[in-house]
C-alpha atoms as a PDB file:
ATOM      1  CA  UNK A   1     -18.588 -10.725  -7.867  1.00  0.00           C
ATOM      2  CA  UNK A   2     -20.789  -7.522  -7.910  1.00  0.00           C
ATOM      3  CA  UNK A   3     -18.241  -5.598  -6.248  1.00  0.00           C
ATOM      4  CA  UNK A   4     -15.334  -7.036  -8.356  1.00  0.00           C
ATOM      5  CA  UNK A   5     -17.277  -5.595 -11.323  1.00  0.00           C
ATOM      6  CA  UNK A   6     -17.928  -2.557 -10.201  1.00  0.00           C
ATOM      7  CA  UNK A   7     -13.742  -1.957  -9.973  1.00  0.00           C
ATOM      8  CA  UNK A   8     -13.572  -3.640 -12.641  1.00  0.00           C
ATOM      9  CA  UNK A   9     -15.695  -0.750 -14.586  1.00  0.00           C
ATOM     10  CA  UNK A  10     -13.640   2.073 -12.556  1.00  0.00           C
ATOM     11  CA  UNK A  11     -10.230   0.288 -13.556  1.00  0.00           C
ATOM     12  CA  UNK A  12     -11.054  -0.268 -17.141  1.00  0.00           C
ATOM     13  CA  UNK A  13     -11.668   3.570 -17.705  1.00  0.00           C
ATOM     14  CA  UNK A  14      -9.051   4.014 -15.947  1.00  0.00           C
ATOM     15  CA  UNK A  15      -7.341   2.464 -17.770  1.00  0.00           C
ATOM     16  CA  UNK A  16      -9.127   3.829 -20.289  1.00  0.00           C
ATOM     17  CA  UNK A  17     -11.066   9.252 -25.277  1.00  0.00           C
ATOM     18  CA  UNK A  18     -13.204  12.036 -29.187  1.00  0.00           C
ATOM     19  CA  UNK A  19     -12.277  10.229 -31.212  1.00  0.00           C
ATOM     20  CA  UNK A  20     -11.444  10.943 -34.459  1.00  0.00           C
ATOM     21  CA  UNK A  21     -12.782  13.625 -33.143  1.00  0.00           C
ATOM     22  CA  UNK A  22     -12.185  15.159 -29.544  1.00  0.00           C
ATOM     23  CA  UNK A  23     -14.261  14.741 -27.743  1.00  0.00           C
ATOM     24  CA  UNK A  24     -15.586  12.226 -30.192  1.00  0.00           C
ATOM     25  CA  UNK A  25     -19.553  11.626 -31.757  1.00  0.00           C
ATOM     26  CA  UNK A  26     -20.692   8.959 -29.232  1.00  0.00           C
ATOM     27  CA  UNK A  27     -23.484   9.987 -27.290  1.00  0.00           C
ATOM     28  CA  UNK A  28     -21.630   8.897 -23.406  1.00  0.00           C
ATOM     29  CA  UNK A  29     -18.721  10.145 -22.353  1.00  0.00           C
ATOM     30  CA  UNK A  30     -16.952   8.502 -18.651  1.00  0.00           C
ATOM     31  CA  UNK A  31     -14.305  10.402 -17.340  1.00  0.00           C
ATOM     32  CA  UNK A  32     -11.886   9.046 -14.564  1.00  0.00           C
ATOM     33  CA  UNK A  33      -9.706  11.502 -12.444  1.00  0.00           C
ATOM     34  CA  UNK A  34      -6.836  10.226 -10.704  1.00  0.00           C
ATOM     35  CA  UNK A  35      -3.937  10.553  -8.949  1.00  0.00           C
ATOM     36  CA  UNK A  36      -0.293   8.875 -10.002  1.00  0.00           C
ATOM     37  CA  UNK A  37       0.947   7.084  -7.069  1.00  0.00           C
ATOM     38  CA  UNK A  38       4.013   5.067  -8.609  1.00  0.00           C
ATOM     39  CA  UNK A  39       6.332   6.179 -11.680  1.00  0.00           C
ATOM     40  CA  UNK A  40       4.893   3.144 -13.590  1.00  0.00           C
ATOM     41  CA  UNK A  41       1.513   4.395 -13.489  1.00  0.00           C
ATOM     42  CA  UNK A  42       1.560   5.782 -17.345  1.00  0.00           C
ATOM     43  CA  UNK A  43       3.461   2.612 -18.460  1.00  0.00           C
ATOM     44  CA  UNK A  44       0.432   0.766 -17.150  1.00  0.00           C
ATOM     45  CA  UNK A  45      -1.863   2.837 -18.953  1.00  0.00           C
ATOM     46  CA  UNK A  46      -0.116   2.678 -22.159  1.00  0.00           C
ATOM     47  CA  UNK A  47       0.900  -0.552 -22.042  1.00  0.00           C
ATOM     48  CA  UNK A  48      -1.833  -2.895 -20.484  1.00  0.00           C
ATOM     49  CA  UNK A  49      -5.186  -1.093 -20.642  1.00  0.00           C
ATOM     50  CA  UNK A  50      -4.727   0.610 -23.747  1.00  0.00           C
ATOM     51  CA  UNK A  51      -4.320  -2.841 -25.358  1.00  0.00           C
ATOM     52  CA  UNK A  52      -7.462  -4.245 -23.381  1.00  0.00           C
ATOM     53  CA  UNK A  53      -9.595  -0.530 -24.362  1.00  0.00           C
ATOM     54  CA  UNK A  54      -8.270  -0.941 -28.075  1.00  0.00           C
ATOM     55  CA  UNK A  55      -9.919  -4.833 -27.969  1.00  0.00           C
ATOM     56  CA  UNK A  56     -13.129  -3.421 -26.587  1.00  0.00           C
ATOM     57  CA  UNK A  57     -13.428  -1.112 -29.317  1.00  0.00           C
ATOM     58  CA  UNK A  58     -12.284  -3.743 -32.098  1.00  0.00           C
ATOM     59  CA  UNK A  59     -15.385  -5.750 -30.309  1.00  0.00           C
ATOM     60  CA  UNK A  60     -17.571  -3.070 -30.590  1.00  0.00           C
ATOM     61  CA  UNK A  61     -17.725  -2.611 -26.683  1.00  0.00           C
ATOM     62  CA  UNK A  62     -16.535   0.965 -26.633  1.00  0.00           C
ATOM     63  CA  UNK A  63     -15.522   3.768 -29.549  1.00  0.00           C
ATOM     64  CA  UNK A  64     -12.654   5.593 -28.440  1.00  0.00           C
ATOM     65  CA  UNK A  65     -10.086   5.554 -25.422  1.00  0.00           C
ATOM     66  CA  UNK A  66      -8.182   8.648 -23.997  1.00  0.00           C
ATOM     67  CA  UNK A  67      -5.450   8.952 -21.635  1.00  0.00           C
ATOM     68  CA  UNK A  68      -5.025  12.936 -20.523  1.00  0.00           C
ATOM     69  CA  UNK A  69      -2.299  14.345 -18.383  1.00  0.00           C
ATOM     70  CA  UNK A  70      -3.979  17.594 -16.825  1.00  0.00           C
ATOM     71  CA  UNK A  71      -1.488  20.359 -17.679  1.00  0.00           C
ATOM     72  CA  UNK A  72      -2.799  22.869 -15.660  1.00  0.00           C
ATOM     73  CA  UNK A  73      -3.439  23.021 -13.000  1.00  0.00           C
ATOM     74  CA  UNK A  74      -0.301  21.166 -11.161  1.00  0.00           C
ATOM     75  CA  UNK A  75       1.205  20.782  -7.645  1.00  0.00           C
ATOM     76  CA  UNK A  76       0.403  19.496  -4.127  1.00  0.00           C
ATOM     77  CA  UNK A  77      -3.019  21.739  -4.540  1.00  0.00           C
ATOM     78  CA  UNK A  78      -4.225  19.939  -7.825  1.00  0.00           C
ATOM     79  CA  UNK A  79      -7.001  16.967  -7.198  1.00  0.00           C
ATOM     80  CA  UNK A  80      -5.686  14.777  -9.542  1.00  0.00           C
ATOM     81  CA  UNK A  81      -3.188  14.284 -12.016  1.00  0.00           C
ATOM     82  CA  UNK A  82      -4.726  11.989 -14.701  1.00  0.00           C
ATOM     83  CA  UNK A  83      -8.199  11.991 -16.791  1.00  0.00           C
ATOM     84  CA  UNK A  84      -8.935   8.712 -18.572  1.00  0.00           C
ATOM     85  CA  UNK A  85     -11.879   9.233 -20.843  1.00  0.00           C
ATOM     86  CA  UNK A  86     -13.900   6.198 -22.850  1.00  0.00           C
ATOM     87  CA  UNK A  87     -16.439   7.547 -25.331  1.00  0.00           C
ATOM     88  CA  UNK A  88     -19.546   4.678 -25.369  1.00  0.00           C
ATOM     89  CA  UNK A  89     -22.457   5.464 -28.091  1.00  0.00           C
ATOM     90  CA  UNK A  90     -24.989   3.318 -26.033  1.00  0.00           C
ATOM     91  CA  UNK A  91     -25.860   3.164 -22.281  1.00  0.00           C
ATOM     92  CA  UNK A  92     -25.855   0.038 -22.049  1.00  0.00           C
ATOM     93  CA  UNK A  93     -21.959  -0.134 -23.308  1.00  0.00           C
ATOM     94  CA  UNK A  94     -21.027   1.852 -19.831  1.00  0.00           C
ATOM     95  CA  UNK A  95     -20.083  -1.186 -17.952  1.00  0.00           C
ATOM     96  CA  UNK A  96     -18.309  -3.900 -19.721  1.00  0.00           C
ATOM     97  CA  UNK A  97     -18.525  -7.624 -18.252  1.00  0.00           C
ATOM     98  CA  UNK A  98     -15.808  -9.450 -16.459  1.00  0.00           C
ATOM     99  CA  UNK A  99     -15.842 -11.613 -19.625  1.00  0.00           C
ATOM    100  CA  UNK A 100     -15.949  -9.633 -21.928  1.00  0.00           C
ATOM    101  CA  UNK A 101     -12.419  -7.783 -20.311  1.00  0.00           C
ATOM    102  CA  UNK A 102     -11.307 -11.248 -20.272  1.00  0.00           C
ATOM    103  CA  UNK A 103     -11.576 -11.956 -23.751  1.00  0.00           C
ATOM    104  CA  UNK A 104     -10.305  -8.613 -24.474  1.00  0.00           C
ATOM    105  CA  UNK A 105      -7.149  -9.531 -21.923  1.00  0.00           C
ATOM    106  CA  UNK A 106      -6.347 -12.853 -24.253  1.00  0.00           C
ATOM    107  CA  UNK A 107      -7.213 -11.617 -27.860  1.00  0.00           C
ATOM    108  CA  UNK A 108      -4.703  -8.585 -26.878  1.00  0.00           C
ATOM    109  CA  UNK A 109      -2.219 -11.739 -25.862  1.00  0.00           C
ATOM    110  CA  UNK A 110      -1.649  -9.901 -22.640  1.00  0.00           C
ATOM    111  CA  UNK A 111       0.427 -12.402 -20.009  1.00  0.00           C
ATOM    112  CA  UNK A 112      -1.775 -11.502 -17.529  1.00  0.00           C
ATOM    113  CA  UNK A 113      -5.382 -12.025 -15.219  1.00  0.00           C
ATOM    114  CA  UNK A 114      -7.355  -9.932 -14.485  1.00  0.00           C
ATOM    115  CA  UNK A 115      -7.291 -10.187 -10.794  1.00  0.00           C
ATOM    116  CA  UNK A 116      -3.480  -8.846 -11.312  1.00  0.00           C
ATOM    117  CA  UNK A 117      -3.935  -6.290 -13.139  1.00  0.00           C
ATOM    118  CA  UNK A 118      -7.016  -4.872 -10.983  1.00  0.00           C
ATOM    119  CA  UNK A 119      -4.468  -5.643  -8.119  1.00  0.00           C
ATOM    120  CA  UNK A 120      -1.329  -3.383 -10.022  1.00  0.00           C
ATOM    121  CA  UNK A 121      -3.771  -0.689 -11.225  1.00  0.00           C
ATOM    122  CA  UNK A 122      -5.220  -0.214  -7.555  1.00  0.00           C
ATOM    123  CA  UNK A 123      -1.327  -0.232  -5.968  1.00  0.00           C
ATOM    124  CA  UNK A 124      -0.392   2.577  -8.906  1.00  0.00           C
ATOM    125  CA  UNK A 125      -3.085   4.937  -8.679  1.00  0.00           C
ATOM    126  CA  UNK A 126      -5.516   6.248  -6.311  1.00  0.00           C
ATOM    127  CA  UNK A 127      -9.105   6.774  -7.777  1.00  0.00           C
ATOM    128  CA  UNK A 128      -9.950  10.660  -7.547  1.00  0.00           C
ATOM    129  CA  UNK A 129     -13.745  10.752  -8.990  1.00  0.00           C
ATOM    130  CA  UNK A 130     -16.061   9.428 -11.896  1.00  0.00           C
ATOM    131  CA  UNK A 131     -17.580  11.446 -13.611  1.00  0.00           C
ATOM    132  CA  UNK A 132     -20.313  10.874 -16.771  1.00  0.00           C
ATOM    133  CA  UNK A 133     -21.663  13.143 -19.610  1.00  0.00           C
ATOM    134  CA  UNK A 134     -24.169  13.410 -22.441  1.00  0.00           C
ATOM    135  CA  UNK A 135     -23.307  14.513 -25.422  1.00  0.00           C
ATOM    136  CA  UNK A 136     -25.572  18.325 -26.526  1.00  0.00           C
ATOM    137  CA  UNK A 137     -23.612  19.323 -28.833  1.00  0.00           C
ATOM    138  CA  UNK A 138     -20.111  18.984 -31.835  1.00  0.00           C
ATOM    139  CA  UNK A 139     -18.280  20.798 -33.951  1.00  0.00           C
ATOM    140  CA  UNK A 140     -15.128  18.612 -35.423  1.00  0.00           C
ATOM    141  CA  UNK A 141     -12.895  19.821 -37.856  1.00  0.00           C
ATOM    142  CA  UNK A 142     -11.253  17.468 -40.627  1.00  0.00           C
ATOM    143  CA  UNK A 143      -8.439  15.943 -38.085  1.00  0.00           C
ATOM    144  CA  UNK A 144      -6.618  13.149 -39.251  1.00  0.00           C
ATOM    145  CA  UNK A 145      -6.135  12.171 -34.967  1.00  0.00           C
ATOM    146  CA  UNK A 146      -7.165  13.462 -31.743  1.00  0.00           C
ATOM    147  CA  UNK A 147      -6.569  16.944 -30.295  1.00  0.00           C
ATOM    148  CA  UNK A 148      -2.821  17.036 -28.783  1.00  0.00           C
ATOM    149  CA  UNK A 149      -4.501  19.820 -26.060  1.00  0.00           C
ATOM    150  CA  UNK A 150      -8.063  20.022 -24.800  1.00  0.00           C
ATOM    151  CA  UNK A 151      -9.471  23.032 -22.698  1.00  0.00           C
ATOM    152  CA  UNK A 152     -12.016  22.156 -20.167  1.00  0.00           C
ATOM    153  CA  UNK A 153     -14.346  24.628 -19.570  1.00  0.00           C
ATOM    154  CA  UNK A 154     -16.782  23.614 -16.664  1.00  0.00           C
ATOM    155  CA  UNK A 155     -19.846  25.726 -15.995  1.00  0.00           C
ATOM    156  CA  UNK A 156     -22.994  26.164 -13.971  1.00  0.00           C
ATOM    157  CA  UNK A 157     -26.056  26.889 -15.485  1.00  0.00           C
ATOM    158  CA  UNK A 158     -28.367  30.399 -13.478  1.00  0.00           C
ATOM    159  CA  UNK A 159     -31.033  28.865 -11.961  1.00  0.00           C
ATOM    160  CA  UNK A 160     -33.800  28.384 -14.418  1.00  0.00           C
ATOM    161  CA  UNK A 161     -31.948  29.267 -17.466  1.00  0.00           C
ATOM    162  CA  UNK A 162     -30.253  25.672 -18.194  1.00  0.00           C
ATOM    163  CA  UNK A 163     -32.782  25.201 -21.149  1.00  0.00           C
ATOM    164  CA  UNK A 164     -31.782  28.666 -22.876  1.00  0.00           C
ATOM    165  CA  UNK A 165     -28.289  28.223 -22.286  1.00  0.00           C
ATOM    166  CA  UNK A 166     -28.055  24.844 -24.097  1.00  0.00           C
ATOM    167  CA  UNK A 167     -30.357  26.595 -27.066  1.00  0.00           C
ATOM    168  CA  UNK A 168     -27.440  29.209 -27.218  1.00  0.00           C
ATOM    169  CA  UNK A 169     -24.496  27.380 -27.277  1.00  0.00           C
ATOM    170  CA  UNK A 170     -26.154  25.390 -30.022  1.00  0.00           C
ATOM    171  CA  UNK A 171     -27.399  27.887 -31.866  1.00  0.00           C
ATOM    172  CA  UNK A 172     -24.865  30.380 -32.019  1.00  0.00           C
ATOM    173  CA  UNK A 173     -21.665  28.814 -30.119  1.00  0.00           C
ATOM    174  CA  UNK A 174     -21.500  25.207 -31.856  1.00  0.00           C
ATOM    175  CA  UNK A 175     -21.485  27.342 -35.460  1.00  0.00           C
ATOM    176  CA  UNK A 176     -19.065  29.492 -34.652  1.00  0.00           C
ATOM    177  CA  UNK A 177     -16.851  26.581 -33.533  1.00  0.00           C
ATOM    178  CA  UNK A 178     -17.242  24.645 -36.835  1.00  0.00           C
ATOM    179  CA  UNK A 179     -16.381  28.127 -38.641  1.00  0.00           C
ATOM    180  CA  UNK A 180     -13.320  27.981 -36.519  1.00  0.00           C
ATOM    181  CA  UNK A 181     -12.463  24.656 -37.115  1.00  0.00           C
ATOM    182  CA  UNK A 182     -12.710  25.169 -40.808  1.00  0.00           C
ATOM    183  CA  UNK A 183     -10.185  27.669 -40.766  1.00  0.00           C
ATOM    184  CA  UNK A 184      -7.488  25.888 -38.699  1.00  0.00           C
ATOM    185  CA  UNK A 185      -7.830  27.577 -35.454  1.00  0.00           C
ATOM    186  CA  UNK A 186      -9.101  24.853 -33.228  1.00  0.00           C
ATOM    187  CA  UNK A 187      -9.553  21.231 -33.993  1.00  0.00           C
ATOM    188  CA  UNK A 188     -12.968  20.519 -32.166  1.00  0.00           C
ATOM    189  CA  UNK A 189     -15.276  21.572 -29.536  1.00  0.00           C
ATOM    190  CA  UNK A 190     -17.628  19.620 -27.744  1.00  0.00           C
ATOM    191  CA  UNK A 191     -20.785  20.361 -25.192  1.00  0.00           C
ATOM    192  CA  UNK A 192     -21.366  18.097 -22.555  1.00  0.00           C
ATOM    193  CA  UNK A 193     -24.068  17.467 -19.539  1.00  0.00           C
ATOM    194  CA  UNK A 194     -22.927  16.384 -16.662  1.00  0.00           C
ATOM    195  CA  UNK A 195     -25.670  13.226 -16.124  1.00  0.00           C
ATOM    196  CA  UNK A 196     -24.082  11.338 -13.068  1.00  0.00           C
ATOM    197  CA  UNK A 197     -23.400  12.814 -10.936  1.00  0.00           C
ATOM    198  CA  UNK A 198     -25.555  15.830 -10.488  1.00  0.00           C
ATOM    199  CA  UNK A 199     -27.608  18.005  -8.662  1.00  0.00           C
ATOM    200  CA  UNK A 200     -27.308  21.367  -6.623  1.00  0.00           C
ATOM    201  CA  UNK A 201     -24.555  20.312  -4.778  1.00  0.00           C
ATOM    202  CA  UNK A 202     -21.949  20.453  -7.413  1.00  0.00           C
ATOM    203  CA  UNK A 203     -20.170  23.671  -8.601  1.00  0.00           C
ATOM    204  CA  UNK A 204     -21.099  22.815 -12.644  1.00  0.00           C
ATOM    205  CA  UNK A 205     -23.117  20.908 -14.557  1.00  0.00           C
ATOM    206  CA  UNK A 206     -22.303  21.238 -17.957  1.00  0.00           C
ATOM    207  CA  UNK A 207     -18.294  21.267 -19.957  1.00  0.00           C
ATOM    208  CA  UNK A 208     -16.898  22.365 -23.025  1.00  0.00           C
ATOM    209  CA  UNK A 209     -13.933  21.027 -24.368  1.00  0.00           C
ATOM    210  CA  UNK A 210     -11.789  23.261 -27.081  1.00  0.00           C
ATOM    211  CA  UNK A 211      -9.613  20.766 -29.088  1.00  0.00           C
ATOM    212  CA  UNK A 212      -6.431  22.139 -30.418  1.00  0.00           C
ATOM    213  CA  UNK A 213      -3.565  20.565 -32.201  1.00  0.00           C
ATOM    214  CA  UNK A 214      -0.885  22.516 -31.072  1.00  0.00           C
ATOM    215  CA  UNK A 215      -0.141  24.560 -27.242  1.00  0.00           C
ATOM    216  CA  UNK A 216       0.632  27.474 -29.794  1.00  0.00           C
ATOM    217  CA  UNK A 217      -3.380  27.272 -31.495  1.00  0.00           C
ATOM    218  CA  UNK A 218      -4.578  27.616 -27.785  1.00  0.00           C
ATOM    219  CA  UNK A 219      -3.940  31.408 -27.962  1.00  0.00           C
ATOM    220  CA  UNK A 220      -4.321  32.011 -31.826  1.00  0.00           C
ATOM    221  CA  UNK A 221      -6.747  34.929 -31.975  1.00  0.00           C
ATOM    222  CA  UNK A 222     -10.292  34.392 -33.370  1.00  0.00           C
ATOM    223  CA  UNK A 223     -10.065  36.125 -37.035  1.00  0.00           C
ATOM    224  CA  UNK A 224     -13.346  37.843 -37.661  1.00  0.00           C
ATOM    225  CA  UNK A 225     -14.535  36.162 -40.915  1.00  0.00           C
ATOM    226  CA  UNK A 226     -15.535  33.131 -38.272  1.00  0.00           C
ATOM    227  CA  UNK A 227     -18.067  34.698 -36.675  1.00  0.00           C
ATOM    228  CA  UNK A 228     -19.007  36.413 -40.023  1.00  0.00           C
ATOM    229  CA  UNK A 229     -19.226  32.892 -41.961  1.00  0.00           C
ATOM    230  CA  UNK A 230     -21.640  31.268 -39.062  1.00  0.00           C
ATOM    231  CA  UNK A 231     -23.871  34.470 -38.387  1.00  0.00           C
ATOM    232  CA  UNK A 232     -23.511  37.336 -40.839  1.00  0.00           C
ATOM    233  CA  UNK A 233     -23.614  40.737 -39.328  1.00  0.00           C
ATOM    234  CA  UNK A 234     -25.123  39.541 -35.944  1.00  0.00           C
ATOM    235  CA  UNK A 235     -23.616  41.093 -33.201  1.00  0.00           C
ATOM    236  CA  UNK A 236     -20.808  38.517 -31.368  1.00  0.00           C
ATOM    237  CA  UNK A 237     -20.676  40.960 -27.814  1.00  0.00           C
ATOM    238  CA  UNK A 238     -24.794  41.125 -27.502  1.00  0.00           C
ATOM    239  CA  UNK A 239     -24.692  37.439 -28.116  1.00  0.00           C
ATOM    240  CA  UNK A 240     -21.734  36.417 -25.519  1.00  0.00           C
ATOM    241  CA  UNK A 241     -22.715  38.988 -22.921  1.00  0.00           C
ATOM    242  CA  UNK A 242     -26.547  36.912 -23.337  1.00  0.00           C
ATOM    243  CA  UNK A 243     -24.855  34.141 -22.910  1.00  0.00           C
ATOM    244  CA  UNK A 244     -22.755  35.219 -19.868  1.00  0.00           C
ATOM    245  CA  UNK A 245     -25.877  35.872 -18.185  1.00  0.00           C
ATOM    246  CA  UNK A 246     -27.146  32.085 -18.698  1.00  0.00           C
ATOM    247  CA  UNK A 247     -24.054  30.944 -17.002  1.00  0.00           C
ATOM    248  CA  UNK A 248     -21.008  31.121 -15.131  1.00  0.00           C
ATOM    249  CA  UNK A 249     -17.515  29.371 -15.668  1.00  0.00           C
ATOM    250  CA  UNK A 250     -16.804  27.427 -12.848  1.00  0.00           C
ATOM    251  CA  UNK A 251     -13.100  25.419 -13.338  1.00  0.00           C
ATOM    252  CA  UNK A 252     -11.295  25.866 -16.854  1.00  0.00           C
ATOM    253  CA  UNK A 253      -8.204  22.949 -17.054  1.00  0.00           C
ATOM    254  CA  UNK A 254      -5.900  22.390 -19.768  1.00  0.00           C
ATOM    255  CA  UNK A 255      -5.352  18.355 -20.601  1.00  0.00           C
ATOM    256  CA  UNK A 256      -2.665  16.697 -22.474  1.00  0.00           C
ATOM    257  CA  UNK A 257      -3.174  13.477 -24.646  1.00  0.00           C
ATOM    258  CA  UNK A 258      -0.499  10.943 -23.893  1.00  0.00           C
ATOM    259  CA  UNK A 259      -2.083   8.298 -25.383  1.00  0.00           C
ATOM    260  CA  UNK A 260      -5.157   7.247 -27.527  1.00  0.00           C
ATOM    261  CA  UNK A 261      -7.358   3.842 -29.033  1.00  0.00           C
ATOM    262  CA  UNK A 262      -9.894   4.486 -31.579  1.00  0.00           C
ATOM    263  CA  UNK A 263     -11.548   2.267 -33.887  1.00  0.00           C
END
């Protein structure tokens, strides 16, 4: 049974993103990676564990699923194909039971078990990576649904300069994204830790994600009253060459929404 729940966590976010917001305000987000290995694979997503994610939430087990196509990159070179993200405000809301995935399976009057659709999930995709983040920081805009594009920006912190970099980006960065929210250039923006897993043998340990609503917003120039309506005069190149020196961009990916489940 231990292992059954353990793919049965793995296949639920899988299965299974911020938000009225993207990503959204809950303090854990899980993100899946995987790899398409039937045509059906999306019409599983969409129409069995959306359903079953859309329950959870409705039951207060999680706040938001998100089903990603990565954009870019593409091809036999890319690691995976597919990002499922489920946005949990508690730790303890990380792995659901097998009953309460059950219950989710008949209040979403799904003709199925479970044990066949952990069987149909496992024979459509293969299982790239897990990856989980803490929330340090949001800036949301007034969306009405989730970003249609999200840029991932991963990064990796100079040794001994994590603390100063997260003190930046919220100080300076996380304004300056909520002045360009407000004025229709981006939809959200997001800092996250990487918490499991982690350590010096990873290339990053901290993401950004830029929410837009359009693939046209992604290259909208930043008009200068942004910068001027979150710090004044301050100077923006001091500030992002400081910030440059705190860090180093790692992997930047461009995701899709296909599908979504909020409360």
């Amino acid at each position: 049974m231990k292992s059954i729940l353990c793919f049965i966590a793995l296949a639920l976010c899988a299965g299974g993103k911020v938000f009225s917001q993207n990503p959204d305000s809950s303090r854990y987000i899980e993100a899946i990676y995987m790899k398409s290995t039937s045509p059906d694979f999306e019409k599983l997503q969409r129409e069995v564990w959306k359903p079953i994610n859309k329950q959870l939430i409705a039951d207060g087990k999680r706040s938001g699923w998100y089903f990603y196509k990565v954009k870019y990159p593409q091809g036999i070179k890319a690691e995976y194909e597919y990002v499922v993200v489920s946005a949990c405000k508690d730790w303890s809301l990380l792995t659901p039971s097998a009953n309460d995935i059950v219950t989710a399976i008949k209040k979403a009057n799904l003709d199925q078990t479970l044990e066949s659709i952990i069987k149909t999930t496992a024979e459509r995709r293969t299982l790239v990576w897990t990856q989980l983040f803490r929330m340090q920081g949001l800036a949301v805009g007034h969306e009405t649904k989730p970003s249609k594009f999200l840029i991932a920006n991963e990064v990796k912190t100079v040794a001994g300069q994590e603390s100063e970099y997260v003190k930046m980006e919220q100080a300076y960065f996380k304004p300056f994204h909520t002045a360009r929210a407000a004025e229709g250039i981006m939809n959200n923006w997001g800092l996250y830790k990487r918490e499991m897993p982690y350590g010096e043998k990873f290339a990053s340990d901290y993401v950004t994600f830029n929410g837009y609503a359009t693939w046209e917003d992604i290259t909208k120039q930043n008009p200068p009253t942004a910068w001027k309506t979150a710090h004044g005069n301050l100077n923006f190149n001091e500030v992002h060459e400081k910030i440059l020196s705190k860090r180093q961009t790692v992997n930047v990916e461009c995701w899709e929404l296909l599908d979504y489940a909020v409360k």
